[in-house]
PDB file of N, CA and C in Angstrom:
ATOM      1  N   UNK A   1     120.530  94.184  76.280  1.00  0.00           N
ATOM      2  CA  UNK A   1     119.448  95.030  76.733  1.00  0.00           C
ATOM      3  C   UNK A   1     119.928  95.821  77.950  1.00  0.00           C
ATOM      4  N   UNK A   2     119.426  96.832  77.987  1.00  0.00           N
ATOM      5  CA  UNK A   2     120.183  98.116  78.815  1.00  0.00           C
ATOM      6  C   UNK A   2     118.860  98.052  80.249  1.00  0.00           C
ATOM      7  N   UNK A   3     119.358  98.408  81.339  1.00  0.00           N
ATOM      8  CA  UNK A   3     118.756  98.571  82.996  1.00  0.00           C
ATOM      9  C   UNK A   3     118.602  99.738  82.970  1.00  0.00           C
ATOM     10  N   UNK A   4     117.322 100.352  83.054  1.00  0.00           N
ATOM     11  CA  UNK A   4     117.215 101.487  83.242  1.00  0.00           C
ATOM     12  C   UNK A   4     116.367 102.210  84.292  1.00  0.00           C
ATOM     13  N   UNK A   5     116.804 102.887  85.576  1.00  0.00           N
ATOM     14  CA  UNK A   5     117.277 103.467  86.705  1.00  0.00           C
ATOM     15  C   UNK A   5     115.960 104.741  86.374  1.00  0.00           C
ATOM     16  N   UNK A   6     114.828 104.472  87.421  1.00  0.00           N
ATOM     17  CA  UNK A   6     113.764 105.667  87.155  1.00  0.00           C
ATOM     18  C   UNK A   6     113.425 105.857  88.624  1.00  0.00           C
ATOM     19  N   UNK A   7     113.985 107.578  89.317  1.00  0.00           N
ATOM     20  CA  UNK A   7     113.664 107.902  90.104  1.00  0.00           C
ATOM     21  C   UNK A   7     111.951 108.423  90.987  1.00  0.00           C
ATOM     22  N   UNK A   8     111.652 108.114  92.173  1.00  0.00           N
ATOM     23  CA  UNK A   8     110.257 108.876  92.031  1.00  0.00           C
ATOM     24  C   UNK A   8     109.919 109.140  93.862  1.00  0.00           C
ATOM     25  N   UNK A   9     109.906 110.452  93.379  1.00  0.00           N
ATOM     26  CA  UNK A   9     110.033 111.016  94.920  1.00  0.00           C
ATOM     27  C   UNK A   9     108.628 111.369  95.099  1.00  0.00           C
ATOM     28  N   UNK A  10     108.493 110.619  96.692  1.00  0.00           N
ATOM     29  CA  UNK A  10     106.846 110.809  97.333  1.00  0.00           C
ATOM     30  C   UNK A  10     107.099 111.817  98.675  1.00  0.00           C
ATOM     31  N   UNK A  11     106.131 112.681  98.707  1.00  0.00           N
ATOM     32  CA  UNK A  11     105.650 113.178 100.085  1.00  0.00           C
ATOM     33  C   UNK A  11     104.604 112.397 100.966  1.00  0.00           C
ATOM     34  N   UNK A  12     105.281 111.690 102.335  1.00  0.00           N
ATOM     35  CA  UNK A  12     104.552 110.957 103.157  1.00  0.00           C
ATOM     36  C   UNK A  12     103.090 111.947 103.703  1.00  0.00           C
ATOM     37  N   UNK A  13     103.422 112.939 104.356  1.00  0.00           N
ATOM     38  CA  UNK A  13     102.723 114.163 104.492  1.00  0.00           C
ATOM     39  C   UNK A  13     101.550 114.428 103.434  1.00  0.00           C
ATOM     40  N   UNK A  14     101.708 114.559 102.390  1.00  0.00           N
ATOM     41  CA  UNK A  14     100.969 114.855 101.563  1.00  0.00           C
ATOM     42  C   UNK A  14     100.638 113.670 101.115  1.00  0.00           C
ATOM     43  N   UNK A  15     100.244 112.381 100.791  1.00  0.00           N
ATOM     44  CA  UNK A  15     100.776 110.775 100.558  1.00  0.00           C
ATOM     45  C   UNK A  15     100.260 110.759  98.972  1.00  0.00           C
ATOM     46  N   UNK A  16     101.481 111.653  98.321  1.00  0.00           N
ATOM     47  CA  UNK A  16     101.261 111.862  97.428  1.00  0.00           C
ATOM     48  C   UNK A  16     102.664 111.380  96.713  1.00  0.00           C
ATOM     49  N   UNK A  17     103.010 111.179  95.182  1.00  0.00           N
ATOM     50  CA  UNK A  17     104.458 111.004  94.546  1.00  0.00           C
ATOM     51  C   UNK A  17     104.092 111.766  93.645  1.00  0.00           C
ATOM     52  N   UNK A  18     105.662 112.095  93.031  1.00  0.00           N
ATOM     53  CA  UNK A  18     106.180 113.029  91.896  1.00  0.00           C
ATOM     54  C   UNK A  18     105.932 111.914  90.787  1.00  0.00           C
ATOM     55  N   UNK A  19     105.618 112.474  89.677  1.00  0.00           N
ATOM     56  CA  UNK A  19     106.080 111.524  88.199  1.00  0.00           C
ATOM     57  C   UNK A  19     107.133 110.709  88.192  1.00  0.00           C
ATOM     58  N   UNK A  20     106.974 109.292  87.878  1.00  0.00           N
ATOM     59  CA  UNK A  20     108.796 108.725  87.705  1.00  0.00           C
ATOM     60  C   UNK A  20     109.396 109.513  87.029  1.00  0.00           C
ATOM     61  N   UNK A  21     110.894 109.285  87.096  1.00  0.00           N
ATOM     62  CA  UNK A  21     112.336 110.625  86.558  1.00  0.00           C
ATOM     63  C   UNK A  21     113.064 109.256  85.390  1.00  0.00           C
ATOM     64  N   UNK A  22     113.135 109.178  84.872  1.00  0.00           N
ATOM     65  CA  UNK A  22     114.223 108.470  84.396  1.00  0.00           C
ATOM     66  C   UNK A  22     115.101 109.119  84.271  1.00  0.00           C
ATOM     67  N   UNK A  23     116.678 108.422  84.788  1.00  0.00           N
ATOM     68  CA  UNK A  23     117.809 109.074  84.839  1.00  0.00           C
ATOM     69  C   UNK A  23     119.068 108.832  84.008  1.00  0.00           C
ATOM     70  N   UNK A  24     118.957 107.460  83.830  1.00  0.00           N
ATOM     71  CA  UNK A  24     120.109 106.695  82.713  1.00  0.00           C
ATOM     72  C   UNK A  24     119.763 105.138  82.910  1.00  0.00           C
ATOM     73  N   UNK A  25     120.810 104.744  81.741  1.00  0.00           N
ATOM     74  CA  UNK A  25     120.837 102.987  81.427  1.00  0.00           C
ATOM     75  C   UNK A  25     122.072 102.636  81.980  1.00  0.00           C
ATOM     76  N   UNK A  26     121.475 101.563  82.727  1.00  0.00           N
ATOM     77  CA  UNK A  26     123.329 100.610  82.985  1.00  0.00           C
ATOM     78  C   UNK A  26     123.377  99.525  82.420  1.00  0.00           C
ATOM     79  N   UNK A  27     124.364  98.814  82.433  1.00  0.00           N
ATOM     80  CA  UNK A  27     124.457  97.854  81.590  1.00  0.00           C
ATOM     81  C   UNK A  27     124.363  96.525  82.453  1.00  0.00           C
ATOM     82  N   UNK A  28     124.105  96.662  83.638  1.00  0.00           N
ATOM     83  CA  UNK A  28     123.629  95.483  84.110  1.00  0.00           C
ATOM     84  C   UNK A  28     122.426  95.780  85.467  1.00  0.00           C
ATOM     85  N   UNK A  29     122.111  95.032  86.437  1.00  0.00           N
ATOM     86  CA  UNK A  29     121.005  95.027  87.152  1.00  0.00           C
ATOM     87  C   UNK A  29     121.682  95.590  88.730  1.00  0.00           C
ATOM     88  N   UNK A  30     122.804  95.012  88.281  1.00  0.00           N
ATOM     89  CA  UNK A  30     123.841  95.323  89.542  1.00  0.00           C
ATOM     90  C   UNK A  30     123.924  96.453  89.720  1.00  0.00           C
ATOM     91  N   UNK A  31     124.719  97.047  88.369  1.00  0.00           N
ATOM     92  CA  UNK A  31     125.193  98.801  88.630  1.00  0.00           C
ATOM     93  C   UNK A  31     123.963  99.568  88.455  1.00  0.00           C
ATOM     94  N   UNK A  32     122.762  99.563  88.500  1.00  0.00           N
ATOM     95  CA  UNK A  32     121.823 100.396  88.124  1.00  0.00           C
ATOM     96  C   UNK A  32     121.130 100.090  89.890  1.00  0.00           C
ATOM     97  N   UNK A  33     121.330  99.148  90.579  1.00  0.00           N
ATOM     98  CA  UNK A  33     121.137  99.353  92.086  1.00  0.00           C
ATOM     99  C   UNK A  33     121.889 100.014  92.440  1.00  0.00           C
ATOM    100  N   UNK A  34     123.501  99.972  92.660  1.00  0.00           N
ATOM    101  CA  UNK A  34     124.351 101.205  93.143  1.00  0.00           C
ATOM    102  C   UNK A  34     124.204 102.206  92.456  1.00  0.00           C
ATOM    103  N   UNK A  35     123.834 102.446  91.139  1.00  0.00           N
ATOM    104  CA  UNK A  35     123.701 103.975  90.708  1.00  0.00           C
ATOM    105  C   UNK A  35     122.307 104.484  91.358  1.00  0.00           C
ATOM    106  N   UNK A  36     121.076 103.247  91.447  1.00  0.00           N
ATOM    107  CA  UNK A  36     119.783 104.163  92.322  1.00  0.00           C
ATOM    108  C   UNK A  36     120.029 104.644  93.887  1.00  0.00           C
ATOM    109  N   UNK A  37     121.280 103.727  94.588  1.00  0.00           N
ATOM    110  CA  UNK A  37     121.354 104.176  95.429  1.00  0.00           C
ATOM    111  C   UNK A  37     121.822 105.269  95.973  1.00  0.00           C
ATOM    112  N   UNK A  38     123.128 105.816  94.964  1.00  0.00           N
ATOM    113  CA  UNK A  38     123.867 107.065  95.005  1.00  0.00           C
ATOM    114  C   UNK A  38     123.125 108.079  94.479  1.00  0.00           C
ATOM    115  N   UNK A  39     122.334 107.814  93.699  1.00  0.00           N
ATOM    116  CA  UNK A  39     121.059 109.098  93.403  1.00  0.00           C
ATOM    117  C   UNK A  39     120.395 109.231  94.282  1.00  0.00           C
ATOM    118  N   UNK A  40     120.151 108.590  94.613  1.00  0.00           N
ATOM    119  CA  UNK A  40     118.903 108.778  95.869  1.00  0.00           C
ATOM    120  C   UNK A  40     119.759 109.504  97.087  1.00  0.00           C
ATOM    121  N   UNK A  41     120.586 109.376  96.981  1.00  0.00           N
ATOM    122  CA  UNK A  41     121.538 109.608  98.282  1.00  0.00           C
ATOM    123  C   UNK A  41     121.906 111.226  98.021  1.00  0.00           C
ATOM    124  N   UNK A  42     122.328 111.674  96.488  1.00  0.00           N
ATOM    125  CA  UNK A  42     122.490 112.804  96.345  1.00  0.00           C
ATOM    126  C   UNK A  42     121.643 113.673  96.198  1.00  0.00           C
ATOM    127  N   UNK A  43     120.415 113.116  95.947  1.00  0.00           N
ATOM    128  CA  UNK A  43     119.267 113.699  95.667  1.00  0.00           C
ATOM    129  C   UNK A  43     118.587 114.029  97.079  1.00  0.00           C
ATOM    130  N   UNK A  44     118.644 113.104  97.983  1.00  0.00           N
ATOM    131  CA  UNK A  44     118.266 113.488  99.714  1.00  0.00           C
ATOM    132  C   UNK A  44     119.274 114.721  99.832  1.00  0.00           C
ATOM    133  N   UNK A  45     120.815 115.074 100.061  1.00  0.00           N
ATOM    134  CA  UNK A  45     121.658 116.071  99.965  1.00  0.00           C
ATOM    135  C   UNK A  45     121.021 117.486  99.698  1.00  0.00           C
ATOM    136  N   UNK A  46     120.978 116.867  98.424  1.00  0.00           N
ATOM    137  CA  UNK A  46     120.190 118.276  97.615  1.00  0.00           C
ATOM    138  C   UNK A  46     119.111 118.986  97.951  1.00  0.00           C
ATOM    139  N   UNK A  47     117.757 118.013  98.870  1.00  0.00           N
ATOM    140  CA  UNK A  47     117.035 119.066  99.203  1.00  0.00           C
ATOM    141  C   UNK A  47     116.943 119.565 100.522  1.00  0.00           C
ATOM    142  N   UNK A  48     117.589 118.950 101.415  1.00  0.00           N
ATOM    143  CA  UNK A  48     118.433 118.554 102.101  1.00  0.00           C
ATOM    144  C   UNK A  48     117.391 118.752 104.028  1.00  0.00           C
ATOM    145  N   UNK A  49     118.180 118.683 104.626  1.00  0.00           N
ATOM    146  CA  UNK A  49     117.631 118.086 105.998  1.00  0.00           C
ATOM    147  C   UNK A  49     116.111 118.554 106.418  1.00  0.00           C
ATOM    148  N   UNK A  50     116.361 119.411 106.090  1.00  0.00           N
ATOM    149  CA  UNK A  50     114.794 120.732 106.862  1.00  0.00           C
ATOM    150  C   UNK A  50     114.053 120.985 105.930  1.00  0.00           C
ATOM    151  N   UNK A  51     113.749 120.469 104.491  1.00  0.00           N
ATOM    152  CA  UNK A  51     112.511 119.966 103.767  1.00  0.00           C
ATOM    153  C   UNK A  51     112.568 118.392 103.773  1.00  0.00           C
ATOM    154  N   UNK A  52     112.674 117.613 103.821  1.00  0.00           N
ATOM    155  CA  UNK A  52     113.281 116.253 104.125  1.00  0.00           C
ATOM    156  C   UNK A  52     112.305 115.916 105.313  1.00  0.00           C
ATOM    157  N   UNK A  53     112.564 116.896 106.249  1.00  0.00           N
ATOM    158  CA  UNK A  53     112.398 116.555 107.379  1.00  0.00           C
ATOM    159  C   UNK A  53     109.743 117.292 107.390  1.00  0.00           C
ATOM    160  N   UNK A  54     110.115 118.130 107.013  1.00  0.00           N
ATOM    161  CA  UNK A  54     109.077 119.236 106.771  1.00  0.00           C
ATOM    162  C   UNK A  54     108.156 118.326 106.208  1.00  0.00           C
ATOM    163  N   UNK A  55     108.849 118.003 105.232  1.00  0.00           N
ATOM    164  CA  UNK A  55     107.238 117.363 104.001  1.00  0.00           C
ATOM    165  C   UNK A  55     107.658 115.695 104.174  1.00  0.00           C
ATOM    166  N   UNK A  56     108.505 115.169 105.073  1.00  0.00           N
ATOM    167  CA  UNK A  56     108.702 113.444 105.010  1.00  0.00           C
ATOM    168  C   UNK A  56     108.615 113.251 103.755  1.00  0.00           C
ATOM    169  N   UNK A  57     109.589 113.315 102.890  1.00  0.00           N
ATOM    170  CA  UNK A  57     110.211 113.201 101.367  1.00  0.00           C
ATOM    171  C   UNK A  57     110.712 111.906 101.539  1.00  0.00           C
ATOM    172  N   UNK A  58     110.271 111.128 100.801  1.00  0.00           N
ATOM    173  CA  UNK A  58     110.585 109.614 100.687  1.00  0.00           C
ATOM    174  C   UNK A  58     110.867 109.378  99.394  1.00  0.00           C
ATOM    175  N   UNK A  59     112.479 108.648  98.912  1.00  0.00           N
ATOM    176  CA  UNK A  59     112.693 108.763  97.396  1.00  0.00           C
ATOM    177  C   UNK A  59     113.166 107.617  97.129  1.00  0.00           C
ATOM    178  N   UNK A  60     112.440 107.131  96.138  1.00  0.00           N
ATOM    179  CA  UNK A  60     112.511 105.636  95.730  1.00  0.00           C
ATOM    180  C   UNK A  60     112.767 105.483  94.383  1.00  0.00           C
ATOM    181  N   UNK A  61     113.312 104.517  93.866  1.00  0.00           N
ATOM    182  CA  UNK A  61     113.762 103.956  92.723  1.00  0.00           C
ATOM    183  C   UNK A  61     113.407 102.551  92.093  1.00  0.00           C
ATOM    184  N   UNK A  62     113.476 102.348  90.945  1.00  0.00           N
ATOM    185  CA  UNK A  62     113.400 101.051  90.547  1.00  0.00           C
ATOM    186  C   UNK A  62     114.118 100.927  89.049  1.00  0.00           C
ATOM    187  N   UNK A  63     115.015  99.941  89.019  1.00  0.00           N
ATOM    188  CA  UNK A  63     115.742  99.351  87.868  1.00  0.00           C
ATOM    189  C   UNK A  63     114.502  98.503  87.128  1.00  0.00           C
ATOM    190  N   UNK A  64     114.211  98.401  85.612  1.00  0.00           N
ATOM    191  CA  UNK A  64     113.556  97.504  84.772  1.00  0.00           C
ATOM    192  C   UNK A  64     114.509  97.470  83.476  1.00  0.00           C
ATOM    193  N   UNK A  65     114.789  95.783  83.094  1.00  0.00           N
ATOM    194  CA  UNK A  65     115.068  95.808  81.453  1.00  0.00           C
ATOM    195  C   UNK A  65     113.928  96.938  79.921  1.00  0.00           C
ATOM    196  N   UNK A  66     114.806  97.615  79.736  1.00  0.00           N
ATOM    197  CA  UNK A  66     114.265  98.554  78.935  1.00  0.00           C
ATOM    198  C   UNK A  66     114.410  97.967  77.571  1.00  0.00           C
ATOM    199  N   UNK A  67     113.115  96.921  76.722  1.00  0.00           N
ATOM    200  CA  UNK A  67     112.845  96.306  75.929  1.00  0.00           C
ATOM    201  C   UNK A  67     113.325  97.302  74.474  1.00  0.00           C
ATOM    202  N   UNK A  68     113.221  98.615  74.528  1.00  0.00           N
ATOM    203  CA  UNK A  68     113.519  99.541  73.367  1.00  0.00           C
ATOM    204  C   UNK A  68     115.297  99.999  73.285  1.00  0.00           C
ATOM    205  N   UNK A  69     116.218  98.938  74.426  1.00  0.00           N
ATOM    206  CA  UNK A  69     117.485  98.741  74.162  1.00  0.00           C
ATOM    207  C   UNK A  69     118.032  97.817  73.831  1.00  0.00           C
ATOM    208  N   UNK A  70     117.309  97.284  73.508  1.00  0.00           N
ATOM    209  CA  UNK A  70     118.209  95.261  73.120  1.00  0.00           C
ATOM    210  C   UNK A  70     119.212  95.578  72.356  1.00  0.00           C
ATOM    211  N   UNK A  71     120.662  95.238  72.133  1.00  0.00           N
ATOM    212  CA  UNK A  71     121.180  95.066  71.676  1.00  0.00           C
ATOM    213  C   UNK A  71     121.981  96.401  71.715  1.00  0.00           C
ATOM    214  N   UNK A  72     122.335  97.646  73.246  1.00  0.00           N
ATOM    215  CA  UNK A  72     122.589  98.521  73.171  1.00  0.00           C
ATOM    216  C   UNK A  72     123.614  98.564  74.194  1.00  0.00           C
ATOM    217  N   UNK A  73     124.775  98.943  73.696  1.00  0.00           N
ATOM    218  CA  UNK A  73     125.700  99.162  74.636  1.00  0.00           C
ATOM    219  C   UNK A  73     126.510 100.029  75.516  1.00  0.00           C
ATOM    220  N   UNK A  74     126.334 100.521  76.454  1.00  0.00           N
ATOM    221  CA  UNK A  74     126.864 101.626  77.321  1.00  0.00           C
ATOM    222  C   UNK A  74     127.793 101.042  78.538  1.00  0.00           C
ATOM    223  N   UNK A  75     128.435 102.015  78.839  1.00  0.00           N
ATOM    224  CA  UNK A  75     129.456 102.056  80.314  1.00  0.00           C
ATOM    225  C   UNK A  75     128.436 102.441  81.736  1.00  0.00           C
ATOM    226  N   UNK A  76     127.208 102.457  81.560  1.00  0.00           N
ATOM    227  CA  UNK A  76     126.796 102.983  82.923  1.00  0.00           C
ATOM    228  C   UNK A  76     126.617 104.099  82.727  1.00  0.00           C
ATOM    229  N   UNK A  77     126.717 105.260  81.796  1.00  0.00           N
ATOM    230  CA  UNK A  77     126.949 106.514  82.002  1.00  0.00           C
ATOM    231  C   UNK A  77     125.538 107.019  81.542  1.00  0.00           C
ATOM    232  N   UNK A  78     124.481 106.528  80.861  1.00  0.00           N
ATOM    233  CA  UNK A  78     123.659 107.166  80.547  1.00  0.00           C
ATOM    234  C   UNK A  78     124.147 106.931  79.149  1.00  0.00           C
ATOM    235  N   UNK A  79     122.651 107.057  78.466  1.00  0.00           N
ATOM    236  CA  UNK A  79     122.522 107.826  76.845  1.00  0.00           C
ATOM    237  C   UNK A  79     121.955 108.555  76.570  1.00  0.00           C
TER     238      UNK A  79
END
């Protein structure tokens, strides 16, 4: 069964969140924490200091076993 990595960015300011993102499957619980963390990390980058800072953009993640992969095998990379 595949870990699958669903982004969801909130405005503190507005105390509001975006729709969860799903982004990809990892193949364990482990790499789908370092992959939420490096998303999140590139994804802060991206919109970067002075909206970040403007709207208090808070971006959170959560790994869950994705029951509609049992028996599915990947490298981490997404399917």
């Amino acid at each position: 069964m595949k870990v699958a990595l669903v982004m969801i960015m909130c405005s503190q300011i507005a105390g509001d969140c975006m729709k969860p993102h799903f982004l990809k499957h990892y193949d364990s619980f482990y790499d789908c924490l370092l992959g939420g963390y490096e998303e999140a990390s590139k994804k802060t980058k991206e919109i970067g200091k002075q909206e970040i800072n403007k709207h208090e953009i808070v971006i959170k993640f959560n790994c869950y076993y994705d029951l509609k992969t049992k028996g599915l095998k990947t490298k981490g990379t997404g399917i």
